[in-house]
Protein backbone atom coordinates (compact mmCIF):
# COMPACT_ATOMS: atom_id res chain seq x y z
CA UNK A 1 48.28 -72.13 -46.53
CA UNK A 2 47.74 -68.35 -47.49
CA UNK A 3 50.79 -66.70 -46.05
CA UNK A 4 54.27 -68.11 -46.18
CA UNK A 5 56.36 -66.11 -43.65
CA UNK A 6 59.87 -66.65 -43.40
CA UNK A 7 62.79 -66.06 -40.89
CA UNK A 8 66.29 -65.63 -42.62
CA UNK A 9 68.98 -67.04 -40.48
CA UNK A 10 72.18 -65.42 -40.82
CA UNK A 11 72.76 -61.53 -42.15
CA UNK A 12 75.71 -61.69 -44.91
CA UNK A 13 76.07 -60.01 -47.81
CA UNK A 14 73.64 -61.96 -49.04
CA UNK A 15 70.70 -61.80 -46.94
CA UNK A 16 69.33 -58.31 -48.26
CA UNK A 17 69.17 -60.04 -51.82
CA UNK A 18 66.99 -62.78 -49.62
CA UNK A 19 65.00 -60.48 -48.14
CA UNK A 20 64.14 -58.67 -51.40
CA UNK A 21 63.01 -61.59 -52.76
CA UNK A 22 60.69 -62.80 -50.10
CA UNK A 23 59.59 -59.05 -51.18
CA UNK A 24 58.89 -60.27 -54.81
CA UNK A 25 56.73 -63.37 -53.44
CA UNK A 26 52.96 -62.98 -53.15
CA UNK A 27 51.80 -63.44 -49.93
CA UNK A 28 54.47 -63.79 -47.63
CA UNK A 29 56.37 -61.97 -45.14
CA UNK A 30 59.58 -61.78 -43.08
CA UNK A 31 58.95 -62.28 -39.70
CA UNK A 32 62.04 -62.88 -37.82
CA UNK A 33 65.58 -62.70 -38.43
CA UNK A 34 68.47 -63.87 -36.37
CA UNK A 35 72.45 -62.83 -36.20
CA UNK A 36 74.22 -62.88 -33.13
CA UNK A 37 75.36 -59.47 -33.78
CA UNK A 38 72.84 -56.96 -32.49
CA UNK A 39 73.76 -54.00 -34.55
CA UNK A 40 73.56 -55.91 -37.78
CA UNK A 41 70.33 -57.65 -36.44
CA UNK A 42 68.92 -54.09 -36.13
CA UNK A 43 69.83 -52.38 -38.80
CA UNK A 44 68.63 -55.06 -41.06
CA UNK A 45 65.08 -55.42 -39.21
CA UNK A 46 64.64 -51.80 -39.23
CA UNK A 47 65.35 -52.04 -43.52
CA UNK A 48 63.54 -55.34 -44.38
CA UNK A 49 60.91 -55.72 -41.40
CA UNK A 50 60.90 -58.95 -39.06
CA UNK A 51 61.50 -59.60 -35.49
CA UNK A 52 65.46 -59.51 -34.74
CA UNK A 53 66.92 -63.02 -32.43
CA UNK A 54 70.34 -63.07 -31.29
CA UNK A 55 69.79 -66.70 -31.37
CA UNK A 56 68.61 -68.98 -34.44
CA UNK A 57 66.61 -71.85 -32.30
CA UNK A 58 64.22 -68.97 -31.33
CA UNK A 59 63.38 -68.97 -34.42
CA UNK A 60 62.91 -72.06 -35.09
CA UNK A 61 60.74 -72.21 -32.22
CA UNK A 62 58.23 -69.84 -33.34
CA UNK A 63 55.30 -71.22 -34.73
CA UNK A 64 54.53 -67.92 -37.22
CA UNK A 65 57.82 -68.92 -39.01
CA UNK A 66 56.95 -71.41 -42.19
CA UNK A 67 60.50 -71.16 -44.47
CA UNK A 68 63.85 -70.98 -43.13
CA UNK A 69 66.08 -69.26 -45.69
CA UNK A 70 69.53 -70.19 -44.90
CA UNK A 71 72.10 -67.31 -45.26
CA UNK A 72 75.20 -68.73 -43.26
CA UNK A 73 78.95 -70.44 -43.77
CA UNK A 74 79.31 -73.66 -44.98
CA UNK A 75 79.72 -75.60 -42.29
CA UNK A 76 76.10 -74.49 -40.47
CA UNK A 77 74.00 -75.70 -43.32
CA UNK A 78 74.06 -79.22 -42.47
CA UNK A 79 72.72 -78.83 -38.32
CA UNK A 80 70.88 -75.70 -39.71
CA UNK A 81 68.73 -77.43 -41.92
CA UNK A 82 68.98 -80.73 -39.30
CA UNK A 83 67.62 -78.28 -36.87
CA UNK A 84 65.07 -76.75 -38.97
CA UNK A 85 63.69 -79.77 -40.32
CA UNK A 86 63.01 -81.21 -36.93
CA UNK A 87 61.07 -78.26 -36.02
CA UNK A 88 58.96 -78.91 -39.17
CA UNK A 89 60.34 -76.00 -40.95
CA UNK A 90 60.46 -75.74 -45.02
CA UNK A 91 64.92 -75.13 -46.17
CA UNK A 92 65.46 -72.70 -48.81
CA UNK A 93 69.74 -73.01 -48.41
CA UNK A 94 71.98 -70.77 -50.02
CA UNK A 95 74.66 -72.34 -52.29
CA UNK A 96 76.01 -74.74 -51.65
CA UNK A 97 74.07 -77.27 -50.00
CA UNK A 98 76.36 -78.51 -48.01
CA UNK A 99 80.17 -79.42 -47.74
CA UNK A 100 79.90 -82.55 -49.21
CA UNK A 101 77.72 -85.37 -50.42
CA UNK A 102 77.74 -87.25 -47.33
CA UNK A 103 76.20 -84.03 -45.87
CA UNK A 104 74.02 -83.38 -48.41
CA UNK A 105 72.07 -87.06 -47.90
CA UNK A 106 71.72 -86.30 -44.03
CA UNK A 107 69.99 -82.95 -44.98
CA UNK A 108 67.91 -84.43 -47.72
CA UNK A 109 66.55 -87.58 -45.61
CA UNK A 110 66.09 -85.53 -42.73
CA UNK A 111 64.13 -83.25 -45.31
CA UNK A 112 62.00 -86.36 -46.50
CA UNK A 113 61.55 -87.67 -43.10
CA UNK A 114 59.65 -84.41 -41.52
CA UNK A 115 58.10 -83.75 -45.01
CA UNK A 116 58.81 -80.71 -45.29
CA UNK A 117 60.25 -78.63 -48.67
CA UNK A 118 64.08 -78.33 -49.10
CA UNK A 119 65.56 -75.58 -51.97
CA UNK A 120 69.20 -74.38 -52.77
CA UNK A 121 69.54 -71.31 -54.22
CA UNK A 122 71.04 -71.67 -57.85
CA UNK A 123 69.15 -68.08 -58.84
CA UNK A 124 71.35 -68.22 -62.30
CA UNK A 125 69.06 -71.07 -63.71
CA UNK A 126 65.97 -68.83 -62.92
CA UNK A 127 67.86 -65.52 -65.57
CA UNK A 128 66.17 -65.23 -69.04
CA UNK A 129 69.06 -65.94 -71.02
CA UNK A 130 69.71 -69.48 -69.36
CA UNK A 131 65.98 -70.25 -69.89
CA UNK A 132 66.68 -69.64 -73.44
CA UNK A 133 70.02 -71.43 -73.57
CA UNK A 134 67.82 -74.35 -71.83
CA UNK A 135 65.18 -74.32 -74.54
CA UNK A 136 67.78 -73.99 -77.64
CA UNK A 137 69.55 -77.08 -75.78
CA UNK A 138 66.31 -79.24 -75.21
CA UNK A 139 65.02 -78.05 -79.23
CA UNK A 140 67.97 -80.35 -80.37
CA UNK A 141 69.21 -77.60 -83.01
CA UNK A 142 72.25 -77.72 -81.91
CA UNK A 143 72.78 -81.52 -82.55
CA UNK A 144 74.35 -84.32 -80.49
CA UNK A 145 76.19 -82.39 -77.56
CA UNK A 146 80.14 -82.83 -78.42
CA UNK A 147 81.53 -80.48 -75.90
CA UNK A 148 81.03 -78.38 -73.24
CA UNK A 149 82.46 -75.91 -70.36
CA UNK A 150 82.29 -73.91 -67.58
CA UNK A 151 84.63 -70.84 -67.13
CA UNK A 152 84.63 -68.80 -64.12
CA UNK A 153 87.70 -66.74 -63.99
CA UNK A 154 87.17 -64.43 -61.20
CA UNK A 155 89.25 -62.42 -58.70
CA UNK A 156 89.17 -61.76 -54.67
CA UNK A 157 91.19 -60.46 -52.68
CA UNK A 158 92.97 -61.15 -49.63
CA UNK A 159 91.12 -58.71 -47.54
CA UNK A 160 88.05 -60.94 -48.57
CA UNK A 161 89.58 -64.37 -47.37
CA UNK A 162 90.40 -62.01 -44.13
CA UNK A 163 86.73 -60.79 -43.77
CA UNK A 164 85.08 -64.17 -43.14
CA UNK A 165 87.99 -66.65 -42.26
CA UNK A 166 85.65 -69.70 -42.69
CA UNK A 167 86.03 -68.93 -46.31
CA UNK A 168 89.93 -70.15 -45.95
CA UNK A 169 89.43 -73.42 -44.81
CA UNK A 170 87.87 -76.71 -45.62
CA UNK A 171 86.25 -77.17 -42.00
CA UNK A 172 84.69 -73.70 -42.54
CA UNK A 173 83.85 -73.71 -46.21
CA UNK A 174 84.60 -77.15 -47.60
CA UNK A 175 86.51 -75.90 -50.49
CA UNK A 176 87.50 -72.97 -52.10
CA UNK A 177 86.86 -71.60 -55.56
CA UNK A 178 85.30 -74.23 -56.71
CA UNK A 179 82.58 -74.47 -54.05
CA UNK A 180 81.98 -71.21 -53.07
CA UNK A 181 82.05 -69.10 -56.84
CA UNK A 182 82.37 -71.62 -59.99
CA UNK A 183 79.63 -73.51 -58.45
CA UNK A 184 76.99 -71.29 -59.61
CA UNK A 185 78.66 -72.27 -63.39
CA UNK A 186 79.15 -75.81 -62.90
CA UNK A 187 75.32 -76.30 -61.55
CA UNK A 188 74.34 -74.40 -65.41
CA UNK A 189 76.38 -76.77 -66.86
CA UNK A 190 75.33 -79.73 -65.26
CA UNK A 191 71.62 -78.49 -65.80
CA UNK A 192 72.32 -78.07 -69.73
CA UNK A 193 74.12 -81.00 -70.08
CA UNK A 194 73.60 -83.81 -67.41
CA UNK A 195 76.47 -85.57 -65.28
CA UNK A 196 79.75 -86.98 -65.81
CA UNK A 197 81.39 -90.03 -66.21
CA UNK A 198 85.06 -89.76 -64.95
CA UNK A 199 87.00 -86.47 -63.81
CA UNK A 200 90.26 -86.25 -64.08
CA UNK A 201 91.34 -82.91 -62.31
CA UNK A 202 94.37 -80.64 -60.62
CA UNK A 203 94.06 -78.01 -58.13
CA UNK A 204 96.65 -74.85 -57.05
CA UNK A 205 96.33 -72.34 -54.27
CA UNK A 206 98.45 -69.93 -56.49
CA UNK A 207 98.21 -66.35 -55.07
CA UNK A 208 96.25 -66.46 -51.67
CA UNK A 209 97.46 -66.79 -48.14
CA UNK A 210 94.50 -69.70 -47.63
CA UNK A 211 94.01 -73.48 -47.14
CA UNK A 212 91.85 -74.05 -49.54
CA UNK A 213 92.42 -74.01 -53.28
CA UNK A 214 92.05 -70.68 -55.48
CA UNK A 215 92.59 -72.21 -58.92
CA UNK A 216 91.34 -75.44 -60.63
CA UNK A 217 91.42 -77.11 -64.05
CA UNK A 218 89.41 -80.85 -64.33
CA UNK A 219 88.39 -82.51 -67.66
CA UNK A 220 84.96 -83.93 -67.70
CA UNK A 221 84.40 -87.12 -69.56
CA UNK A 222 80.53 -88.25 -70.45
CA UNK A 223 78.95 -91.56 -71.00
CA UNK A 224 78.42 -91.14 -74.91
CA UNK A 225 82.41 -89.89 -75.70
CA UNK A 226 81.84 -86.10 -75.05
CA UNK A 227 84.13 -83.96 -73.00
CA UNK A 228 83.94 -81.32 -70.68
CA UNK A 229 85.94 -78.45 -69.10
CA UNK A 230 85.79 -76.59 -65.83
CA UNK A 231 88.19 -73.53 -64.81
CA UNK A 232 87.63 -71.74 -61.74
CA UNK A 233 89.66 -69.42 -60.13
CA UNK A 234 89.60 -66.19 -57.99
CA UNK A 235 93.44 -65.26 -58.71
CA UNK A 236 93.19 -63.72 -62.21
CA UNK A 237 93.44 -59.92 -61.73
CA UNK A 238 90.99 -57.71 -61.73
CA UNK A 239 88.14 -60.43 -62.97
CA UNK A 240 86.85 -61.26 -65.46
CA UNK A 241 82.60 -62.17 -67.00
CA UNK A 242 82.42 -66.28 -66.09
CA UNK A 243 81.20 -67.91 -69.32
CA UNK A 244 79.41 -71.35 -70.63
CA UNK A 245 79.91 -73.21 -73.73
CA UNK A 246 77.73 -75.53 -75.54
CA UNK A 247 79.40 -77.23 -78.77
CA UNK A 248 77.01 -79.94 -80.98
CA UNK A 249 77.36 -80.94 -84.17
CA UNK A 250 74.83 -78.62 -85.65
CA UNK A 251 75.85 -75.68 -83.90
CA UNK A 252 77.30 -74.01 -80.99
CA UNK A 253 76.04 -71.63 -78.17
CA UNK A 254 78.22 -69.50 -75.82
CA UNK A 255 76.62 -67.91 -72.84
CA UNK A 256 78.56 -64.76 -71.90
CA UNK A 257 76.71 -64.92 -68.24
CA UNK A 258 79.30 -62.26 -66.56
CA UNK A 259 78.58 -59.79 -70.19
CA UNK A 260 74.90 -60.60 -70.37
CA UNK A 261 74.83 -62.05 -73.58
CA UNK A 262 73.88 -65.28 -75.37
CA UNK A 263 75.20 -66.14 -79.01
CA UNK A 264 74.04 -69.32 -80.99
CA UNK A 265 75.58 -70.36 -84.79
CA UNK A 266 73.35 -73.04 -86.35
CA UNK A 267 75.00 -74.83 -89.40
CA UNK A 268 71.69 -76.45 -91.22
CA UNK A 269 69.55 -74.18 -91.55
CA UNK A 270 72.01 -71.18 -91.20
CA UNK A 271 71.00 -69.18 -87.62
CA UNK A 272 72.82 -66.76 -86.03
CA UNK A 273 71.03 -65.49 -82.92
CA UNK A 274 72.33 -63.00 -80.47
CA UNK A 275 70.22 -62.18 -77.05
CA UNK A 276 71.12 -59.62 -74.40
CA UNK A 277 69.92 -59.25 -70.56
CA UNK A 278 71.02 -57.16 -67.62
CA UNK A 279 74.69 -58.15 -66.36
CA UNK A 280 74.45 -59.87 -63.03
CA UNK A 281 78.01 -61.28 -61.94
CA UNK A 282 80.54 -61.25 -59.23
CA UNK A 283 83.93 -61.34 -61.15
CA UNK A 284 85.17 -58.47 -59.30
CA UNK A 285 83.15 -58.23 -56.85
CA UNK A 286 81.23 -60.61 -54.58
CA UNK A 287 77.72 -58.37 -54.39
CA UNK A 288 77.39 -56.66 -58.01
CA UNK A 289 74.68 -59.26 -58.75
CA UNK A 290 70.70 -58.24 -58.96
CA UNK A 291 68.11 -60.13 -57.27
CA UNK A 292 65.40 -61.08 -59.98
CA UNK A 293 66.95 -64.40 -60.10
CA UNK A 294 66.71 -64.98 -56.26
CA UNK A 295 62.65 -63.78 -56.48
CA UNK A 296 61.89 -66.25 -59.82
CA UNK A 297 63.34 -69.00 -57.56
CA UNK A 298 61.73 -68.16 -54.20
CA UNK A 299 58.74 -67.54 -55.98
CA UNK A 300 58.90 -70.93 -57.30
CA UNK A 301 59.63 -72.16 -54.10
CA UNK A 302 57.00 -70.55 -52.54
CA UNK A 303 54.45 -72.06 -55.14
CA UNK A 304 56.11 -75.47 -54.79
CA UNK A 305 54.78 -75.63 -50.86
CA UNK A 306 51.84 -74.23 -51.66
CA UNK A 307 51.42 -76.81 -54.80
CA UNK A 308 52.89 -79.14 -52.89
CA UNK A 309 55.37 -80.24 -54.93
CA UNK A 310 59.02 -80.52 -55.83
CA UNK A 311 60.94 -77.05 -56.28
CA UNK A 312 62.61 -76.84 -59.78
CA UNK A 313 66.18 -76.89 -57.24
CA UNK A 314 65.77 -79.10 -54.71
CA UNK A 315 67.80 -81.16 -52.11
CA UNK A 316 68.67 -83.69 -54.99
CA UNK A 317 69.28 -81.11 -57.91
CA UNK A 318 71.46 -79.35 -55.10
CA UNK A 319 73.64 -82.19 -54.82
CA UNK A 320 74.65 -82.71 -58.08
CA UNK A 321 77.67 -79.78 -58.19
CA UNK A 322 78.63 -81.15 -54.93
CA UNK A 323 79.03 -84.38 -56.16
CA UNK A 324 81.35 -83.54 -59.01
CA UNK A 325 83.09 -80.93 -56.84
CA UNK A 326 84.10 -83.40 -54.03
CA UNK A 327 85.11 -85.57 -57.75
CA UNK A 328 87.36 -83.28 -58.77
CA UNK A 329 88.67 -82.77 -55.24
CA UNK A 330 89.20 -86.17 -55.19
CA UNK A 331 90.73 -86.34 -58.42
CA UNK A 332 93.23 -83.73 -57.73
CA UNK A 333 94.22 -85.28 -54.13
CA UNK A 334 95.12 -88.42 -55.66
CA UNK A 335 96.41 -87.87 -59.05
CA UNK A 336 93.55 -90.11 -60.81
CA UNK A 337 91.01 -89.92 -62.27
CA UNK A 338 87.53 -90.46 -60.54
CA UNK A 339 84.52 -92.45 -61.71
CA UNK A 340 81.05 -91.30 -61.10
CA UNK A 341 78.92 -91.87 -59.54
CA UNK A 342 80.76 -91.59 -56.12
């Protein structure tokens, strides 16, 4: 295969950042694009290029369309990507995979079954500064891994509940702030420094008019002792930079992701190491994120087909902050804690 040409289904806020990144990927195109709403369909075609549908099966029907990016609610990933799969099409999904992990294992089977490539977009592990933070981790300077978190104290308003009401509810969006913004934290964390244990959790819808949750607080525990935070919320006025934290017992490392920094303090031998990077984060506001993460990841995506291969976030790496999501869901329903794996 030369040319990978793909047809974005669904135009969101988040498609342009898609189709700027098929931009950023050699050899391809965007060939086709389907909304049902004509004037959006239009406008976007007329911007990016493709072939507008009002209807995604014609897209899936075309036999010039290779990838299927995935720009759409929640709840249209899993017979999306069912869909897609069927018609032999490669999935790159949008965060999050799915709604849950039963969902997710239909999506990956099917995925398996038709052979064909499935991706979710995670763009934050693709940045320069988690690459470092990855590196520094996997060096082992910082010593045996004592305690870690994920912080993503955010705000929205209720005009942007109101704008897409599938973001209120759990049919529509299967959560709230946890699956839909601290995701993109929890997924770094997980990827620094592997799965839970137990979760023992509690979750508030304190200041929004919605079904769904808007705060949550859940305490990680690991196999080896160590223990883990996650905050998420989208109620703390006016925002503020979401943040990781890596404690050992040689040295600590504190990813400022919403500020664009990373700081490390090594004990033995003394290191103090501070890195910056452009500032890519939606505290405040959903779209005041760049896209060079998006292109590093459908660039490896696009070499993964053509390598044939796995992409660094696949179905399975997809499904782990889904997993500990629906845990601390769980957790918080039922006033116990939860073992893993579920």
């Amino acid at each position: 295969m030369t040319r990978l040409r793909f047809g974005i289904i669904g135009v969101g806020n988040i498609a342009p950042v898609h189709a700027i990144a098929i931009q950023g990927v050699p050899d391809s195109q965007l060939v086709a694009v389907a909304t049902r709403n004509p004037q959006r369909g239009g406008e976007f075609t007329q911007k990016f290029g493709g072939e507008w549908h009002g209807d995604y099966r014609d897209v899936l029907k075309r036999d010039d369309v290779d990838v299927v990016p995935l720009c759409t609610p929640h709840n249209l990933h899993l017979p999306m990507t069912l869909e897609a799969a069927s018609a032999g099409k490669h999935v790159l999904c949008e965060k999050p995979l799915a709604r849950n992990i039963s969902e997710c294992d239909q999506m990956i089977a099917a995925c398996q079954k038709a052979r064909v490539t499935l991706g979710v977009i995670f763009q934050f592990r693709f940045e320069p500064l988690a690459l470092k933070l990855k590196a520094l981790v996997e060096s082992g300077k910082l010593g045996q891994m004592i305690w870690n978190s994920a912080n993503t104290i955010w705000y929205r308003t209720d005009e942007y509940y109101a704008s897409d009401p599938w973001r209120r509810t759990w049919d529509g969006g299967g959560g709230g702030v946890l699956i839909n913004q601290a995701i993109h934290t929890i997924d770094l964390m997980l990827w620094l420094s592997g799965m839970p244990k137990r979760i023992t959790a509690q979750t508030r819808t304190l200041r929004h008019a919605i079904e769904t949750e808007d705060s949550a607080l859940a305490m990680l525990e690991y196999a080896e002792g160590r223990i883990g935070l996650v905050q998420a919320t989208t109620a703390a006025y006016p925002g503020y930079p979401e943040r990781l934290e890596i404690y050992g017992r040689k040295g600590s490392a504190v990813y400022h992701k919403g500020q664009g920094k990373l700081e490390w303090h090594l004990a033995d031998p003394k290191e103090d190491g501070l890195e910056e990077a452009e500032v890519s984060s939606g505290a405040a506001r959903p779209m005041d994120i760049t896209a060079s993460g998006h292109i590093a990841q459908f660039q490896d995506f696009a070499q993964a087909i053509r390598q044939r291969r796995k992409p660094i976030v696949d179905g399975i790496e997809g499904r782990k902050s889904i997993e500990v999501i629906e845990a601390i869901y769980r957790s918080a329903q039922t006033q116990t804690p939860v073992e893993l794996p579920l």
